[in-house]
PDB file of N, CA and C in Angstrom:
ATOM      1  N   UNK A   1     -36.151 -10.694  -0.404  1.00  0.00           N
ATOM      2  CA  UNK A   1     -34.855 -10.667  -1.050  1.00  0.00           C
ATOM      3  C   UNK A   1     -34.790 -11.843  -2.016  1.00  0.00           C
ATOM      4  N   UNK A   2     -34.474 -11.628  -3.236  1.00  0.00           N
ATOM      5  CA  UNK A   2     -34.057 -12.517  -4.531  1.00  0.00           C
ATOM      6  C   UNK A   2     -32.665 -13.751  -3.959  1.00  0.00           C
ATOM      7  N   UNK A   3     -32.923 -14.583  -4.442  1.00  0.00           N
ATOM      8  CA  UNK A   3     -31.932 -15.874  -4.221  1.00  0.00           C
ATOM      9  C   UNK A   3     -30.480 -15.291  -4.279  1.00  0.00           C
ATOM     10  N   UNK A   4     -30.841 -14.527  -6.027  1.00  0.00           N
ATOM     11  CA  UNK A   4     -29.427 -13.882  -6.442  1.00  0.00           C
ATOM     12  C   UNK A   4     -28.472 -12.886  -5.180  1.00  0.00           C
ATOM     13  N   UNK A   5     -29.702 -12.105  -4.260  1.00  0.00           N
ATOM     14  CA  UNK A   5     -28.970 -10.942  -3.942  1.00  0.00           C
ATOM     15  C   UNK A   5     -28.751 -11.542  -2.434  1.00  0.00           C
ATOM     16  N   UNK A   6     -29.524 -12.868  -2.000  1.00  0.00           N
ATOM     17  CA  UNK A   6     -29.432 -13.605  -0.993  1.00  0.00           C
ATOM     18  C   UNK A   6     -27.868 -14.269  -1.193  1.00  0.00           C
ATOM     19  N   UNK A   7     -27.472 -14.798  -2.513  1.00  0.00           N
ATOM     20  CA  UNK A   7     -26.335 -15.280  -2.771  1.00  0.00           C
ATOM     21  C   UNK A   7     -25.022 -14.385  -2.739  1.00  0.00           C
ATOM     22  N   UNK A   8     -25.515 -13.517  -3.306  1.00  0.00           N
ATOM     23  CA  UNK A   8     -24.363 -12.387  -2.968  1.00  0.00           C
ATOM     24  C   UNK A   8     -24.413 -11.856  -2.187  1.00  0.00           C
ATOM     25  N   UNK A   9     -25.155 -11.469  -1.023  1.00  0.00           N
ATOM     26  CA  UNK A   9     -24.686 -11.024   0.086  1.00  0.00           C
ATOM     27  C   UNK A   9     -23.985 -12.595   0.662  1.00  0.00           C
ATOM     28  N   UNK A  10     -24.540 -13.503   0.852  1.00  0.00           N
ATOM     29  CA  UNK A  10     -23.520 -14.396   1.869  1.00  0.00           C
ATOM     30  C   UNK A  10     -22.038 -14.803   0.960  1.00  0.00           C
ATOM     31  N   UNK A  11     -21.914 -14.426   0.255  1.00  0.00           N
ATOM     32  CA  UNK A  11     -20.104 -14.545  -0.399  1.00  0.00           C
ATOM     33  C   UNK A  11     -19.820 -13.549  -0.094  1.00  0.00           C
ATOM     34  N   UNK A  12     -20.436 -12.235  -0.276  1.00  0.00           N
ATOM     35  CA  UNK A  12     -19.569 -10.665   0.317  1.00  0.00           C
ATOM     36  C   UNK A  12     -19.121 -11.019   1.592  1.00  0.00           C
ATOM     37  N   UNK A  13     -20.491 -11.356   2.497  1.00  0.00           N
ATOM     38  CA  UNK A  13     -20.142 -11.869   3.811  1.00  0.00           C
ATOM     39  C   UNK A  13     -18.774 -12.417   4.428  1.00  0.00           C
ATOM     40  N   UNK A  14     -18.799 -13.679   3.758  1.00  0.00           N
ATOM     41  CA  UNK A  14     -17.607 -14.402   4.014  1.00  0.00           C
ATOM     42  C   UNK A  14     -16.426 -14.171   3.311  1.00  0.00           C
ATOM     43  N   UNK A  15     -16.835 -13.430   2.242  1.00  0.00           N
ATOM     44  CA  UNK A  15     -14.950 -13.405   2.092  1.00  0.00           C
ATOM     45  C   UNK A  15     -14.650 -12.133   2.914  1.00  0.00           C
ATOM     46  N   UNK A  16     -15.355 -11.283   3.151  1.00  0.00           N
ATOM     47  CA  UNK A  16     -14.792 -10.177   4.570  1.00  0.00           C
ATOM     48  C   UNK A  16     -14.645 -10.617   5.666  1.00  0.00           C
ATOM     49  N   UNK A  17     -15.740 -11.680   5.938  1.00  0.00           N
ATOM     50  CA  UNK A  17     -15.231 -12.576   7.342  1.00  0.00           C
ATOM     51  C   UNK A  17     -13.527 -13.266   7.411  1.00  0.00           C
ATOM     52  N   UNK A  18     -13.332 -14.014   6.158  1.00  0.00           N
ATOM     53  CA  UNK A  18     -12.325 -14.400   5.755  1.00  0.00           C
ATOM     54  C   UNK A  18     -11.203 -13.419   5.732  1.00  0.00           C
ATOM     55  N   UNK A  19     -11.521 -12.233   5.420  1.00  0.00           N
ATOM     56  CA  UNK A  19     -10.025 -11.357   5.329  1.00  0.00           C
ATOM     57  C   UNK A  19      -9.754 -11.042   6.602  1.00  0.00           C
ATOM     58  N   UNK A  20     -11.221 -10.637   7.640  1.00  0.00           N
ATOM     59  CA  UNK A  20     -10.841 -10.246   9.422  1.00  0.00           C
ATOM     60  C   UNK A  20      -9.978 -11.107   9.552  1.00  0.00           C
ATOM     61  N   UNK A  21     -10.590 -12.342   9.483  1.00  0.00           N
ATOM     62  CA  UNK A  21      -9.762 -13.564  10.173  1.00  0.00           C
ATOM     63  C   UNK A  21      -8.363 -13.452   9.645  1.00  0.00           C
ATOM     64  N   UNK A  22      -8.277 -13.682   8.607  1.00  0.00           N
ATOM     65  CA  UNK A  22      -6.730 -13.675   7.993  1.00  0.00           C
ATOM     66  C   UNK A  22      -6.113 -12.671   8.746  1.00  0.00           C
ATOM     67  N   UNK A  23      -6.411 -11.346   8.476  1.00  0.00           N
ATOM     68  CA  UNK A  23      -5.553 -10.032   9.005  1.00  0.00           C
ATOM     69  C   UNK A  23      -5.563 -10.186  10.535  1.00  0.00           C
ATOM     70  N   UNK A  24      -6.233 -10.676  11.371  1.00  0.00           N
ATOM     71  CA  UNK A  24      -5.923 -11.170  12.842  1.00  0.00           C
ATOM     72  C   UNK A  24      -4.756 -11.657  13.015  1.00  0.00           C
ATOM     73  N   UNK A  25      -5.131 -13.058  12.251  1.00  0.00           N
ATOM     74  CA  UNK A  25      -3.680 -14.047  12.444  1.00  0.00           C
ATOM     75  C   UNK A  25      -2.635 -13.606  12.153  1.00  0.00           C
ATOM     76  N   UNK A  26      -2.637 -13.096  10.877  1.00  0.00           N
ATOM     77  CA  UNK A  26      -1.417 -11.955  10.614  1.00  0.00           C
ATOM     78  C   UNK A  26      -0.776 -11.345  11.856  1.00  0.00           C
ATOM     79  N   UNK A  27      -1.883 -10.508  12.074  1.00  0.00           N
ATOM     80  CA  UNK A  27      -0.911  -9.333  12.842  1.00  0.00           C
ATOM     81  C   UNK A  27      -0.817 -10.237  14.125  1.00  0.00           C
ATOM     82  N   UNK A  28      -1.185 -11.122  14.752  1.00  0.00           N
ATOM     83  CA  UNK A  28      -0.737 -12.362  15.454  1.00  0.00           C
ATOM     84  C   UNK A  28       0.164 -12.538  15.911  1.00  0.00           C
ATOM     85  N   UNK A  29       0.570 -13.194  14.234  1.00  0.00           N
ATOM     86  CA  UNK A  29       2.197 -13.871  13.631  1.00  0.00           C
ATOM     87  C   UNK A  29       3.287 -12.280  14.786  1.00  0.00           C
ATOM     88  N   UNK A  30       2.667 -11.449  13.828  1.00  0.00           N
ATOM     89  CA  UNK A  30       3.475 -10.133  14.014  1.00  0.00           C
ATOM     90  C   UNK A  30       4.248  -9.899  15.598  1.00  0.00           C
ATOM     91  N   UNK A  31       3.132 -10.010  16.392  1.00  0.00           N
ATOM     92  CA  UNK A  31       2.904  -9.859  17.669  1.00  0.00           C
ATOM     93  C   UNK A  31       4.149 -10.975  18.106  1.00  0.00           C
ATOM     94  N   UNK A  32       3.843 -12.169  17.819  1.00  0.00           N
ATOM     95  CA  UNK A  32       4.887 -13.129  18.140  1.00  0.00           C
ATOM     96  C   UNK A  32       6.233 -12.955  17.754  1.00  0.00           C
ATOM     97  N   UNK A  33       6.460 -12.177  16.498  1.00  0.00           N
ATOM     98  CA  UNK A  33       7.514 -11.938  15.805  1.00  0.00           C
ATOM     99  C   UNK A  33       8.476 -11.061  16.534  1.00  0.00           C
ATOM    100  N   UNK A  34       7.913  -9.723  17.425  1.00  0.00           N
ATOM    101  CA  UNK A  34       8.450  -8.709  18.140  1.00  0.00           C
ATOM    102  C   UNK A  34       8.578  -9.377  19.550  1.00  0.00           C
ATOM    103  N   UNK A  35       7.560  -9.781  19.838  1.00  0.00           N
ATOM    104  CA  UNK A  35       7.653 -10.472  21.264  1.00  0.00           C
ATOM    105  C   UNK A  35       9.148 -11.714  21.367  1.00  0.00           C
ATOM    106  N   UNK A  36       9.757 -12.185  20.100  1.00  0.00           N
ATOM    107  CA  UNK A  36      10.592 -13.351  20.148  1.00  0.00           C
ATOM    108  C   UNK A  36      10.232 -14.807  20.832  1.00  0.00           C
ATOM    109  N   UNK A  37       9.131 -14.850  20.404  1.00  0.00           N
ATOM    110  CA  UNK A  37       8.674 -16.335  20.613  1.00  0.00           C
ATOM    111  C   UNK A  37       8.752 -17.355  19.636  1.00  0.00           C
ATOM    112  N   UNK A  38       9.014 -17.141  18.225  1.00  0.00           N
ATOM    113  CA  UNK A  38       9.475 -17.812  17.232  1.00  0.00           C
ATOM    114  C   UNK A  38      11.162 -18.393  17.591  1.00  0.00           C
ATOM    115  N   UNK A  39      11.276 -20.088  17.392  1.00  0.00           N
ATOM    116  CA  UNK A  39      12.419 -20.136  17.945  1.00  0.00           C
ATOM    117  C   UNK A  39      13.806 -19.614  16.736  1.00  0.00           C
ATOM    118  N   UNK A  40      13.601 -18.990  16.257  1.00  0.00           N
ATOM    119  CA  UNK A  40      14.861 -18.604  15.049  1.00  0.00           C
ATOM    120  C   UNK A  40      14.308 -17.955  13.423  1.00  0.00           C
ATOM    121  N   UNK A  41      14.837 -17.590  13.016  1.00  0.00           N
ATOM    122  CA  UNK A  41      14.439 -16.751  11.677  1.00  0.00           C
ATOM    123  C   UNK A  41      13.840 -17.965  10.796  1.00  0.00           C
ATOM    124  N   UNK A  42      13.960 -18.658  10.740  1.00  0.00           N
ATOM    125  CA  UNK A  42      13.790 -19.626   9.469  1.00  0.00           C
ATOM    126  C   UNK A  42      12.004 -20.155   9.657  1.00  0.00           C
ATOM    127  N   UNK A  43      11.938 -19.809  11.254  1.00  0.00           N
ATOM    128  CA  UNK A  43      10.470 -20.283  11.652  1.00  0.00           C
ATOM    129  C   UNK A  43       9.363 -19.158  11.797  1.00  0.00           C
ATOM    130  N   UNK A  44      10.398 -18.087  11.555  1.00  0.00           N
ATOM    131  CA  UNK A  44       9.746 -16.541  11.885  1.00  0.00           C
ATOM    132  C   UNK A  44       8.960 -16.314  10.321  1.00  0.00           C
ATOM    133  N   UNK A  45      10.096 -16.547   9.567  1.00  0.00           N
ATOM    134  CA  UNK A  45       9.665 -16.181   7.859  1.00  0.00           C
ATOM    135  C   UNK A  45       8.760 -17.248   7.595  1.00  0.00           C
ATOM    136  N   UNK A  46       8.690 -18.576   8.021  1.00  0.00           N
ATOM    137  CA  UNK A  46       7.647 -19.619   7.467  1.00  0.00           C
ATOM    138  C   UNK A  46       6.456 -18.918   8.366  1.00  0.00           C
ATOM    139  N   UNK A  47       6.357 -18.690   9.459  1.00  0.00           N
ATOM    140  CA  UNK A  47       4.796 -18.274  10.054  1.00  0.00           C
ATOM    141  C   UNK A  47       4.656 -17.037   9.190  1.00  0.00           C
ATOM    142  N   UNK A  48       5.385 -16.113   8.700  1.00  0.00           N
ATOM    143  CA  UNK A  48       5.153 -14.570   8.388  1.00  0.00           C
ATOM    144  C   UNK A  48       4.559 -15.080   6.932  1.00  0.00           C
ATOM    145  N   UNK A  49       5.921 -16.347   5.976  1.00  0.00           N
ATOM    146  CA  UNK A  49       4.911 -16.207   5.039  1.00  0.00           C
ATOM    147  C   UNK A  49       3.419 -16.860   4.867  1.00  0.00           C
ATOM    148  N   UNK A  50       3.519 -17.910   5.445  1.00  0.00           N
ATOM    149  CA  UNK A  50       2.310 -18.298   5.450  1.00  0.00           C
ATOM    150  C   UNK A  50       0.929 -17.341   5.855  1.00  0.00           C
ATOM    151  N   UNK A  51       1.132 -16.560   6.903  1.00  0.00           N
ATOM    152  CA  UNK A  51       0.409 -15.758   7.207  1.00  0.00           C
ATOM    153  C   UNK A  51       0.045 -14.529   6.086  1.00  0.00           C
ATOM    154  N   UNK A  52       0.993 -14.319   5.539  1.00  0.00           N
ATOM    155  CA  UNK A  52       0.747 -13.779   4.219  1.00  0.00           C
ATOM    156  C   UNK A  52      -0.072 -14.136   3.190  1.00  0.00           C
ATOM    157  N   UNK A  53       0.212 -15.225   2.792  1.00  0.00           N
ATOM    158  CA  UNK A  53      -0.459 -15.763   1.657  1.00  0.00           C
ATOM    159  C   UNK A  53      -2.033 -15.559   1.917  1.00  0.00           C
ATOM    160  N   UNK A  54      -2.154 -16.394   3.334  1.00  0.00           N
ATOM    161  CA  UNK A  54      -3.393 -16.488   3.315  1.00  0.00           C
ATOM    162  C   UNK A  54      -4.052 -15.059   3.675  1.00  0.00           C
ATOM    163  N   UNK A  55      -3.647 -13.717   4.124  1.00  0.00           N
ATOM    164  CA  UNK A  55      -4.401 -12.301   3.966  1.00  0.00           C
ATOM    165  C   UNK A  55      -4.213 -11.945   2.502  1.00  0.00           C
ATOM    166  N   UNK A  56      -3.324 -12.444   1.540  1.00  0.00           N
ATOM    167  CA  UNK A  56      -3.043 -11.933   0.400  1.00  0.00           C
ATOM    168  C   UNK A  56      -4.227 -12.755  -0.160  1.00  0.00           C
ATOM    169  N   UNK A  57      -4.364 -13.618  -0.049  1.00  0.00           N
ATOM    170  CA  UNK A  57      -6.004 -14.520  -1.242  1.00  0.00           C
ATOM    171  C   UNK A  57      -7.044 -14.317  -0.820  1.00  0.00           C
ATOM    172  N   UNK A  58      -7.398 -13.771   0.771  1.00  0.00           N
ATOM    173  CA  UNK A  58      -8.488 -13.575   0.942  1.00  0.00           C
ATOM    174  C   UNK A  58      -8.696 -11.627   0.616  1.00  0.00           C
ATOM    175  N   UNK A  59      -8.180 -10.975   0.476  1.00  0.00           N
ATOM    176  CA  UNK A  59      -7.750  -9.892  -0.239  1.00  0.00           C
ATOM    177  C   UNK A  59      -8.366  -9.597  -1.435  1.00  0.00           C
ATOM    178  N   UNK A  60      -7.635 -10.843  -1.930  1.00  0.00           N
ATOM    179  CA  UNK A  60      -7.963 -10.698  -3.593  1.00  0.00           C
ATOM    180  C   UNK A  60      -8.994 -11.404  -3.455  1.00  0.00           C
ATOM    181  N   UNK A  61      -9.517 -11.797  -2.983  1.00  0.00           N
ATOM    182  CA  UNK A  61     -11.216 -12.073  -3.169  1.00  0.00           C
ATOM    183  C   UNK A  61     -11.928 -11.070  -2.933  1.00  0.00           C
ATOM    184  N   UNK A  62     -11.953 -10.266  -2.398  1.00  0.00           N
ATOM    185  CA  UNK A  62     -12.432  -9.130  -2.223  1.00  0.00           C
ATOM    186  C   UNK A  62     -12.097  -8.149  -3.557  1.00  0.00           C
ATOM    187  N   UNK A  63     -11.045  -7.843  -3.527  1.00  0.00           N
ATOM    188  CA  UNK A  63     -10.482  -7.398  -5.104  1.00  0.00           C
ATOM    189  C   UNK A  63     -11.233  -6.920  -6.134  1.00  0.00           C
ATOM    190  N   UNK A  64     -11.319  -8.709  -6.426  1.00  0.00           N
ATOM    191  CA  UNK A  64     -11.957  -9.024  -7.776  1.00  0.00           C
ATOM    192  C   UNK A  64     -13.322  -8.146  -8.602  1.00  0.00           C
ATOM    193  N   UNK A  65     -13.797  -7.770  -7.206  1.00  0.00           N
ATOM    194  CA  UNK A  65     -15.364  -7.392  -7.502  1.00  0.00           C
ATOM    195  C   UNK A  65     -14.869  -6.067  -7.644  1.00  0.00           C
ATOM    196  N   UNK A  66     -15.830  -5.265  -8.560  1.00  0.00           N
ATOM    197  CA  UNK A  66     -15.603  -3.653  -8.805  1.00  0.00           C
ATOM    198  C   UNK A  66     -15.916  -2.936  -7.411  1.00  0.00           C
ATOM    199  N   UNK A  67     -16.723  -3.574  -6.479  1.00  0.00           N
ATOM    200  CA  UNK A  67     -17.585  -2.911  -5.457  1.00  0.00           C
ATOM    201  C   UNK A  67     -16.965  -3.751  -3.957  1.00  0.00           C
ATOM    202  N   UNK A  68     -17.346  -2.858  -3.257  1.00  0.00           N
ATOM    203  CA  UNK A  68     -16.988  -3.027  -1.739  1.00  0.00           C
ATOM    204  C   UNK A  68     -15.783  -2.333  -0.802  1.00  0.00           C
ATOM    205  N   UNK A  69     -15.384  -2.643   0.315  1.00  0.00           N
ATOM    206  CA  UNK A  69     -14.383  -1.945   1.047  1.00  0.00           C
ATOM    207  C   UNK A  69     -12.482  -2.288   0.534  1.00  0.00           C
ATOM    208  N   UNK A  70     -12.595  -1.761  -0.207  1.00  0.00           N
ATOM    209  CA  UNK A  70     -10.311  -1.752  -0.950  1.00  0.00           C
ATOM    210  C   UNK A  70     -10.609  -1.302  -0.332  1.00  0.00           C
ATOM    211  N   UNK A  71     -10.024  -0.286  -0.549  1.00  0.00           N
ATOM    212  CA  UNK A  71      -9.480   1.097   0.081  1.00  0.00           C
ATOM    213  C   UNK A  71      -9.273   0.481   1.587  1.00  0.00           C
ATOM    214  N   UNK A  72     -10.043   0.282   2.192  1.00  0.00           N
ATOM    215  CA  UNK A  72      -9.981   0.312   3.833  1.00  0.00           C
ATOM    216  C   UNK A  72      -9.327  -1.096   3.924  1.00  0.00           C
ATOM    217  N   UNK A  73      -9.383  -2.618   3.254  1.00  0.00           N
ATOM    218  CA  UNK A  73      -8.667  -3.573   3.464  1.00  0.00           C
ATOM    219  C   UNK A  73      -7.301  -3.171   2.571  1.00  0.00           C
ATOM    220  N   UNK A  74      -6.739  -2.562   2.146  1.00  0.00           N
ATOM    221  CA  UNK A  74      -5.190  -2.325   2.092  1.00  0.00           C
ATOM    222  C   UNK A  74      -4.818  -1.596   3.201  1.00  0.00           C
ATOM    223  N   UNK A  75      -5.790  -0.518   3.599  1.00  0.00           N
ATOM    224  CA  UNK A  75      -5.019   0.104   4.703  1.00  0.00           C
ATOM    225  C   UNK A  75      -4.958  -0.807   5.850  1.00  0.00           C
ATOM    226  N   UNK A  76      -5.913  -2.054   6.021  1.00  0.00           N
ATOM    227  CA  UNK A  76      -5.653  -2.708   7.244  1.00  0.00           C
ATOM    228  C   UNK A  76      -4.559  -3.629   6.807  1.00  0.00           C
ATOM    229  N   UNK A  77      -4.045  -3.954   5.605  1.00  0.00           N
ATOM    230  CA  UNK A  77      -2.914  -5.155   5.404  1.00  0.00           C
ATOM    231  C   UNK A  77      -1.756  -3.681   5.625  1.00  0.00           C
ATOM    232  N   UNK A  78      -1.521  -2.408   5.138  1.00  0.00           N
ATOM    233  CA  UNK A  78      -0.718  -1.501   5.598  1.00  0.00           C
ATOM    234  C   UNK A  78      -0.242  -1.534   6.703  1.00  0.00           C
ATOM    235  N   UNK A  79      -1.315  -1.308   7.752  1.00  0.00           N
ATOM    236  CA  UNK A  79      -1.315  -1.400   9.218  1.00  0.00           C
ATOM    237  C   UNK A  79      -0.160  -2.855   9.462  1.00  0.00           C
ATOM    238  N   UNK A  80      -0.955  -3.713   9.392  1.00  0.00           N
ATOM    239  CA  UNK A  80      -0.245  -5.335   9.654  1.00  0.00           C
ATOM    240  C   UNK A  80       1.212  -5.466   9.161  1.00  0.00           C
ATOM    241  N   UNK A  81       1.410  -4.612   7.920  1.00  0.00           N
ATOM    242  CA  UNK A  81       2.931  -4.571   7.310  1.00  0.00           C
ATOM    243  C   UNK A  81       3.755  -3.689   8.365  1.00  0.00           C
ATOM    244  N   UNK A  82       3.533  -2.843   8.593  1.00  0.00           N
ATOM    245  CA  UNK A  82       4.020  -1.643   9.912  1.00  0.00           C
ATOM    246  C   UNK A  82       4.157  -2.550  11.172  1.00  0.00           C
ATOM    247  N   UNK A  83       3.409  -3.255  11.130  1.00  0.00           N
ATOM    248  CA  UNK A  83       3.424  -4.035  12.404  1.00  0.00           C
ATOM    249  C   UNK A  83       4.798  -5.290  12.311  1.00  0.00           C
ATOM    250  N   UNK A  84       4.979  -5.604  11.423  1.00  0.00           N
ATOM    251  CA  UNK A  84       5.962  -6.820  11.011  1.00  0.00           C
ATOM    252  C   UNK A  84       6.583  -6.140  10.832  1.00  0.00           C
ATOM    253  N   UNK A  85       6.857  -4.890  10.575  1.00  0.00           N
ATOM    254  CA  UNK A  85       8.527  -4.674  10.527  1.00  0.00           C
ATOM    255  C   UNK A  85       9.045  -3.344  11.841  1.00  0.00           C
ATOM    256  N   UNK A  86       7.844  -3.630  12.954  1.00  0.00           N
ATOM    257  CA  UNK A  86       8.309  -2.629  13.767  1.00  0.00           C
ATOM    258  C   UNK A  86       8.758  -3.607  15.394  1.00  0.00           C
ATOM    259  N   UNK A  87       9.522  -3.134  16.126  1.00  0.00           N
ATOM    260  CA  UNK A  87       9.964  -3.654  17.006  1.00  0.00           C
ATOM    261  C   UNK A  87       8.512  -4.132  18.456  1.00  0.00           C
ATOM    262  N   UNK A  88       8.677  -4.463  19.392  1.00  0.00           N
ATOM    263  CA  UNK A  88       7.188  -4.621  20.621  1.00  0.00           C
ATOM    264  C   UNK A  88       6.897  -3.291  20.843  1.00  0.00           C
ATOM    265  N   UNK A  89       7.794  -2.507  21.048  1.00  0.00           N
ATOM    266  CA  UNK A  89       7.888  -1.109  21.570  1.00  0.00           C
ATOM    267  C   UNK A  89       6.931  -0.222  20.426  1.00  0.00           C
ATOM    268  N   UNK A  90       7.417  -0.579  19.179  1.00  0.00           N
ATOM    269  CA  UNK A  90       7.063   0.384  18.018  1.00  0.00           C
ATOM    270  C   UNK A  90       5.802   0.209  17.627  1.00  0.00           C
ATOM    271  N   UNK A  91       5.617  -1.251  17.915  1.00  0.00           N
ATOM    272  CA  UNK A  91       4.272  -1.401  17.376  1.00  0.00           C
ATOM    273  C   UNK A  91       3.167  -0.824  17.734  1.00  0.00           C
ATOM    274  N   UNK A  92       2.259  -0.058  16.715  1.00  0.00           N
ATOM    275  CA  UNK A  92       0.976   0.171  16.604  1.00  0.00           C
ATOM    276  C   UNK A  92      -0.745   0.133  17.096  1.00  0.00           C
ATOM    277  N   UNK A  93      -0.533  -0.957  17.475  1.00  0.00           N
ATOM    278  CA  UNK A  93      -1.952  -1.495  17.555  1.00  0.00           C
ATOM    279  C   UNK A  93      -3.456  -0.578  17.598  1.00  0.00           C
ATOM    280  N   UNK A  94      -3.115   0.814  18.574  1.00  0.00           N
ATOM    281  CA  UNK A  94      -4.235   1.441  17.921  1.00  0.00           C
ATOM    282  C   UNK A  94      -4.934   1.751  16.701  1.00  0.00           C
ATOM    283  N   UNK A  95      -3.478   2.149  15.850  1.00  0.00           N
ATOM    284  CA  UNK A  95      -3.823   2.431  14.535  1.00  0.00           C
ATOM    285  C   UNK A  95      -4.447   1.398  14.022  1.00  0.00           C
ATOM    286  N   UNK A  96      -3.430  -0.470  14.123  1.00  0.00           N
ATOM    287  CA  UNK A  96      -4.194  -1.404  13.710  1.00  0.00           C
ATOM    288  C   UNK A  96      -5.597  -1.319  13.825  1.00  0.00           C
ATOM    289  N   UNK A  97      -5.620  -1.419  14.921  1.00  0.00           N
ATOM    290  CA  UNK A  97      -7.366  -1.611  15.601  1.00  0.00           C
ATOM    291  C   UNK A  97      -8.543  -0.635  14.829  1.00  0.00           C
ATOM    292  N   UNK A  98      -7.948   0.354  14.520  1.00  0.00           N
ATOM    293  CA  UNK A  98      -8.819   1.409  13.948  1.00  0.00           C
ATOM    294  C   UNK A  98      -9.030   1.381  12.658  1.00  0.00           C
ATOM    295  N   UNK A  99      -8.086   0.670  11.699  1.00  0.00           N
ATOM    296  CA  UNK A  99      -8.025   0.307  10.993  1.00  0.00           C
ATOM    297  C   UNK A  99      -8.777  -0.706  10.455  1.00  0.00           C
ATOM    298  N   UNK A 100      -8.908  -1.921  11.590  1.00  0.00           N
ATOM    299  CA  UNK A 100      -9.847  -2.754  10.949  1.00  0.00           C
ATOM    300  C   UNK A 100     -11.460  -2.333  11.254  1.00  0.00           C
ATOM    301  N   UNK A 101     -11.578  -1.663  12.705  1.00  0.00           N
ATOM    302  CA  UNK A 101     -12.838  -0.994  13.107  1.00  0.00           C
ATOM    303  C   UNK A 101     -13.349  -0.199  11.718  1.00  0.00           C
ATOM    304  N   UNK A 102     -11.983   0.568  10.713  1.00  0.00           N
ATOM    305  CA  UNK A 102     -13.050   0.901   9.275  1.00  0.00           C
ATOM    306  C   UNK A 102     -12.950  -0.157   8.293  1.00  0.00           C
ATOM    307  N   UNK A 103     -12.583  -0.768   8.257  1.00  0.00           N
ATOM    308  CA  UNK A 103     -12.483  -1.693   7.594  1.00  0.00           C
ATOM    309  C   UNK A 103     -14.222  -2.489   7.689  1.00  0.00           C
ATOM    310  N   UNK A 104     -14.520  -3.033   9.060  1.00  0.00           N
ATOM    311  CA  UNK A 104     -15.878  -3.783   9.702  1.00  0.00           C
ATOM    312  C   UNK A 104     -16.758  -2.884   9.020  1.00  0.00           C
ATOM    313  N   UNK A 105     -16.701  -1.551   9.132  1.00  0.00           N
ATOM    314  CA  UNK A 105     -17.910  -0.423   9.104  1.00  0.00           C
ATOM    315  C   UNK A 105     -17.971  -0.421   7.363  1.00  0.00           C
ATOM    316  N   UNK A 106     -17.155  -0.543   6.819  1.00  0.00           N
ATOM    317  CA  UNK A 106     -16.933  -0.651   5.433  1.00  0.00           C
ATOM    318  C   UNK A 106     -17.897  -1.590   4.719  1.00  0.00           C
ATOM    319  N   UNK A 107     -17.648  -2.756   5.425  1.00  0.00           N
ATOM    320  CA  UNK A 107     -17.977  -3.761   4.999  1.00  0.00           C
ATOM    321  C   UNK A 107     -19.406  -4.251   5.179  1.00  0.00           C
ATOM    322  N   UNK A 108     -19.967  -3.611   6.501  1.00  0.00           N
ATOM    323  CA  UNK A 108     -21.541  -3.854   6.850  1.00  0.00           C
ATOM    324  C   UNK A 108     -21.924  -2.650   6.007  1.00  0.00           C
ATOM    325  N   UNK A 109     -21.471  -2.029   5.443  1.00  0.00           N
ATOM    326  CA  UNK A 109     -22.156  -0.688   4.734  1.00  0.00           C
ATOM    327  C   UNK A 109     -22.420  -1.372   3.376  1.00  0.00           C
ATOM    328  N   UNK A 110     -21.350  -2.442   2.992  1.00  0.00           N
ATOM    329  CA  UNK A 110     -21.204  -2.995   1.560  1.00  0.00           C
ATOM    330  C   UNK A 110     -22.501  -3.959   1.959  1.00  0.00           C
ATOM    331  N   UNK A 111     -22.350  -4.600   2.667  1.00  0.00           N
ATOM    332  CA  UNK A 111     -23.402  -5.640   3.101  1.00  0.00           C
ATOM    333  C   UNK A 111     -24.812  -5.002   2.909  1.00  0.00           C
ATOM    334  N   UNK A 112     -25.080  -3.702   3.638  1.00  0.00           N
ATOM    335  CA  UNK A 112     -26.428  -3.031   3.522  1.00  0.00           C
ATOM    336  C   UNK A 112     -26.665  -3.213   2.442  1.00  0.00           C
ATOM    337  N   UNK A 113     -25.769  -2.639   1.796  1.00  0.00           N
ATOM    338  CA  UNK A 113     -26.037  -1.974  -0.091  1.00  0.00           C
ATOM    339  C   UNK A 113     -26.379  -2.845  -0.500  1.00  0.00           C
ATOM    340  N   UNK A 114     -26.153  -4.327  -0.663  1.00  0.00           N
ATOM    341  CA  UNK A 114     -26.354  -5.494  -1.276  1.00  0.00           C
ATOM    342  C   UNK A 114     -27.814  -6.003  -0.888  1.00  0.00           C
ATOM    343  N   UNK A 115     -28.026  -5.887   0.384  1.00  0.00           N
ATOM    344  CA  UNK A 115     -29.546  -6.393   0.391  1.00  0.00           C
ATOM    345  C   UNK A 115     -30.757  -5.424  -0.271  1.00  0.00           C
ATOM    346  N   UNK A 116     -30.251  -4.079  -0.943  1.00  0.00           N
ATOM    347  CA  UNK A 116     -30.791  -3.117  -0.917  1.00  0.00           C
ATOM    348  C   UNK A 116     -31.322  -1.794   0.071  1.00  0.00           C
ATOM    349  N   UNK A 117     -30.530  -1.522   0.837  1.00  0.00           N
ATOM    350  CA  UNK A 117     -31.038  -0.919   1.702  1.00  0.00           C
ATOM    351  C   UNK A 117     -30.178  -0.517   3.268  1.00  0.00           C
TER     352      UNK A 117
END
């Protein structure tokens, strides 16, 4: 494998590592949000946005490039949005889960492609 395609696979790598992680904490936040463990709204919206930002930039790192898994990382920030605005009861999590499970498969497929093969 070429330096170049050695280099680009470990940035594909990590910024998908980077979005799992983000979209975890996210739906996290979420989890805490329905559960009422945040002590009041003002601390609910600072964890929600913060938790945002950071799935929203690691996102758009992914984005940027013409190639790799969209499609499947909006549907997992979809998922996570459903999740923040649904009650403990309402919430999702299979769908989440399945969601990021294509999301992973997405992404080692992008990974293959990049080493060639």
């Amino acid at each position: 494998m070429s330096t170049a395609a050695s280099d680009l696979y470990l940035a594909r790598r990590d910024a998908y590592a980077e979005f799992l992680s983000a979209a975890d904490a996210e739906s996290s936040v979420c989890w805490r949000k329905a559960d009422g463990q945040y002590a009041g709204p003002e601390e609910t919206t600072a964890a929600q946005d913060a938790a945002y930002m950071v799935t929203r930039d690691s996102y758009n790192r992914i984005l940027v490039e013409p190639v790799g898994p969209h499609k499947e990382a909006q549907a997992l920030i979809d998922q996570i949005r459903l999740l923040g605005r649904a009650t403990k009861e309402e919430q999702d999590w299979v769908g989440f889960k399945k969601a990021r499970e294509v999301f992973v498969d997405a992404a080692r497929m992008c990974l293959k492609d990049s080493l060639g093969g």
